[in-house]
C-alpha atoms as a PDB file:
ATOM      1  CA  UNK A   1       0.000   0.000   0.000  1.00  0.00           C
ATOM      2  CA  UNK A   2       1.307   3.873  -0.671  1.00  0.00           C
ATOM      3  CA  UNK A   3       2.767   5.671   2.213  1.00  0.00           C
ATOM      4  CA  UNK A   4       1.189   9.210   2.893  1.00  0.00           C
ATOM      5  CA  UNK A   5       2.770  11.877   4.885  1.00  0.00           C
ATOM      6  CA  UNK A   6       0.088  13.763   6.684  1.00  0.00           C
ATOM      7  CA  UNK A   7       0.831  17.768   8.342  1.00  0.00           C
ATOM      8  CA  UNK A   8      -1.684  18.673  10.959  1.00  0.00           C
ATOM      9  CA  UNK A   9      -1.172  22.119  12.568  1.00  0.00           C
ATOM     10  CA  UNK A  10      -1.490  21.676  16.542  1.00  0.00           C
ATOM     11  CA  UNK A  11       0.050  25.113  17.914  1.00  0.00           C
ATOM     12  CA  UNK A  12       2.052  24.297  20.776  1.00  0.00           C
ATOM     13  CA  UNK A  13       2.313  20.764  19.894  1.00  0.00           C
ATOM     14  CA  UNK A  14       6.398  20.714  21.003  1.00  0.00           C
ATOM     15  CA  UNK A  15       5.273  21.766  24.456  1.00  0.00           C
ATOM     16  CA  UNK A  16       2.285  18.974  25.088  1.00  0.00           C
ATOM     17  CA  UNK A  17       3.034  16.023  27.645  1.00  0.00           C
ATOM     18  CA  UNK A  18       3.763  12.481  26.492  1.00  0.00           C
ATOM     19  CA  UNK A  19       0.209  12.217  28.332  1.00  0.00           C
ATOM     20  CA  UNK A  20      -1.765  15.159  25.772  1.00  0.00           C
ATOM     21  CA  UNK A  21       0.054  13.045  22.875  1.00  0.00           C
ATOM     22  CA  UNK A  22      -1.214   9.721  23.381  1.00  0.00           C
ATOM     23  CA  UNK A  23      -4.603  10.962  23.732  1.00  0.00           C
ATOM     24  CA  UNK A  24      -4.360  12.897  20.397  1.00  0.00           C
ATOM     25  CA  UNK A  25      -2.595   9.326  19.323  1.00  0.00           C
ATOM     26  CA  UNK A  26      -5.567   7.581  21.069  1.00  0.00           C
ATOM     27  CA  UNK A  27      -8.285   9.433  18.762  1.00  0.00           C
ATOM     28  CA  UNK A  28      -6.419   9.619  15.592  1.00  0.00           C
ATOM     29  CA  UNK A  29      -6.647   5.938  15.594  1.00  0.00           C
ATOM     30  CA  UNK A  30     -10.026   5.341  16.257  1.00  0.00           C
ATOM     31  CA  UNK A  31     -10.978   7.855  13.940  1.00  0.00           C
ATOM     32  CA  UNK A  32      -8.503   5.612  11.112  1.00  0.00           C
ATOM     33  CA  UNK A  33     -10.241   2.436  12.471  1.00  0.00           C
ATOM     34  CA  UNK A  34     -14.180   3.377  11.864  1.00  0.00           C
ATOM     35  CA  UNK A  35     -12.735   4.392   8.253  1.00  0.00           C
ATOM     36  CA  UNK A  36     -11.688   0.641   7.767  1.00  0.00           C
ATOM     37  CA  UNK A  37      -8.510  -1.571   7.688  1.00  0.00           C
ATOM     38  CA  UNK A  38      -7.381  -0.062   4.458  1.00  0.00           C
ATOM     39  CA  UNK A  39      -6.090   2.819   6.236  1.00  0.00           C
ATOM     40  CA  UNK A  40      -2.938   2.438   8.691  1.00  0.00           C
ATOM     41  CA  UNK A  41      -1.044   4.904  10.896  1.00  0.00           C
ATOM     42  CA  UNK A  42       2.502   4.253  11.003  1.00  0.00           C
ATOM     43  CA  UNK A  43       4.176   6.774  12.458  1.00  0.00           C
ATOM     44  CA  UNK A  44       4.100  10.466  13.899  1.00  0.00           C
ATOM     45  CA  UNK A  45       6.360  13.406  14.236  1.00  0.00           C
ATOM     46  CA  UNK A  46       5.884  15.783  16.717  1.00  0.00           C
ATOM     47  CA  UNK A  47       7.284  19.819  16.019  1.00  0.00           C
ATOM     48  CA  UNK A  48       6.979  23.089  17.901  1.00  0.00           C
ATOM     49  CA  UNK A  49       3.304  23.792  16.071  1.00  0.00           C
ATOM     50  CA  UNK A  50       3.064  20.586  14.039  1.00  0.00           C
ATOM     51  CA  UNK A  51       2.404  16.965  13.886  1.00  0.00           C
ATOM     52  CA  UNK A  52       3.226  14.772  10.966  1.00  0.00           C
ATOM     53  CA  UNK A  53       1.761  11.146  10.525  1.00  0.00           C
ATOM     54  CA  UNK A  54       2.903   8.841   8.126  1.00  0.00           C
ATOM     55  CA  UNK A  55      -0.031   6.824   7.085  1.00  0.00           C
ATOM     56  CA  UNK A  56      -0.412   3.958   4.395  1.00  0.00           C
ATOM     57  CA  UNK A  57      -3.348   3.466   2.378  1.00  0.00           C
ATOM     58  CA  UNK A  58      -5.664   1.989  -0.692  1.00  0.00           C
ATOM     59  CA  UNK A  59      -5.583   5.691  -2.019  1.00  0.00           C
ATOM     60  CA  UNK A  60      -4.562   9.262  -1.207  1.00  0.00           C
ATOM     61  CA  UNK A  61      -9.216   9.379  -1.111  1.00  0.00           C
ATOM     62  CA  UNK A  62      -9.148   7.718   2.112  1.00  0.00           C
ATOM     63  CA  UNK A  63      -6.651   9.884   3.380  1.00  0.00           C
ATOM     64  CA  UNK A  64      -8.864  12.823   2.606  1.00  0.00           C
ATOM     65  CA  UNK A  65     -11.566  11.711   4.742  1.00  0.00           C
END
């Protein structure tokens, strides 16, 4: 499956707690499994105002939803 890179602007994200992040972690994934199997989270980044996922997928339309 293709490998998406995914930029979601969360200001302040640098300064959350391990604690804030697997919450945000927590949702993003339940929010990827009601959209199906098809649709994987691999990996995230965390930046001062930023968090990247890397995602893999059927299509770049899942990604969008």
């Amino acid at each position: 499956m293709p490998k998406y890179l995914i930029e979601r602007e969360l200001s302040g994200a640098g300064k959350l707690t391990p604690t804030d992040l697997k919450a945000i972690s927590r949702k993003s994934c339940g929010v990827l499994g009601n959209l199906g199997p098809q649709l994987q989270r691999v990996q995230s980044y965390v930046t001062d105002d930023k968090i990247y996922c890397i995602s893999i997928a059927l299509n770049a339309d899942l990604i969008r939803r």
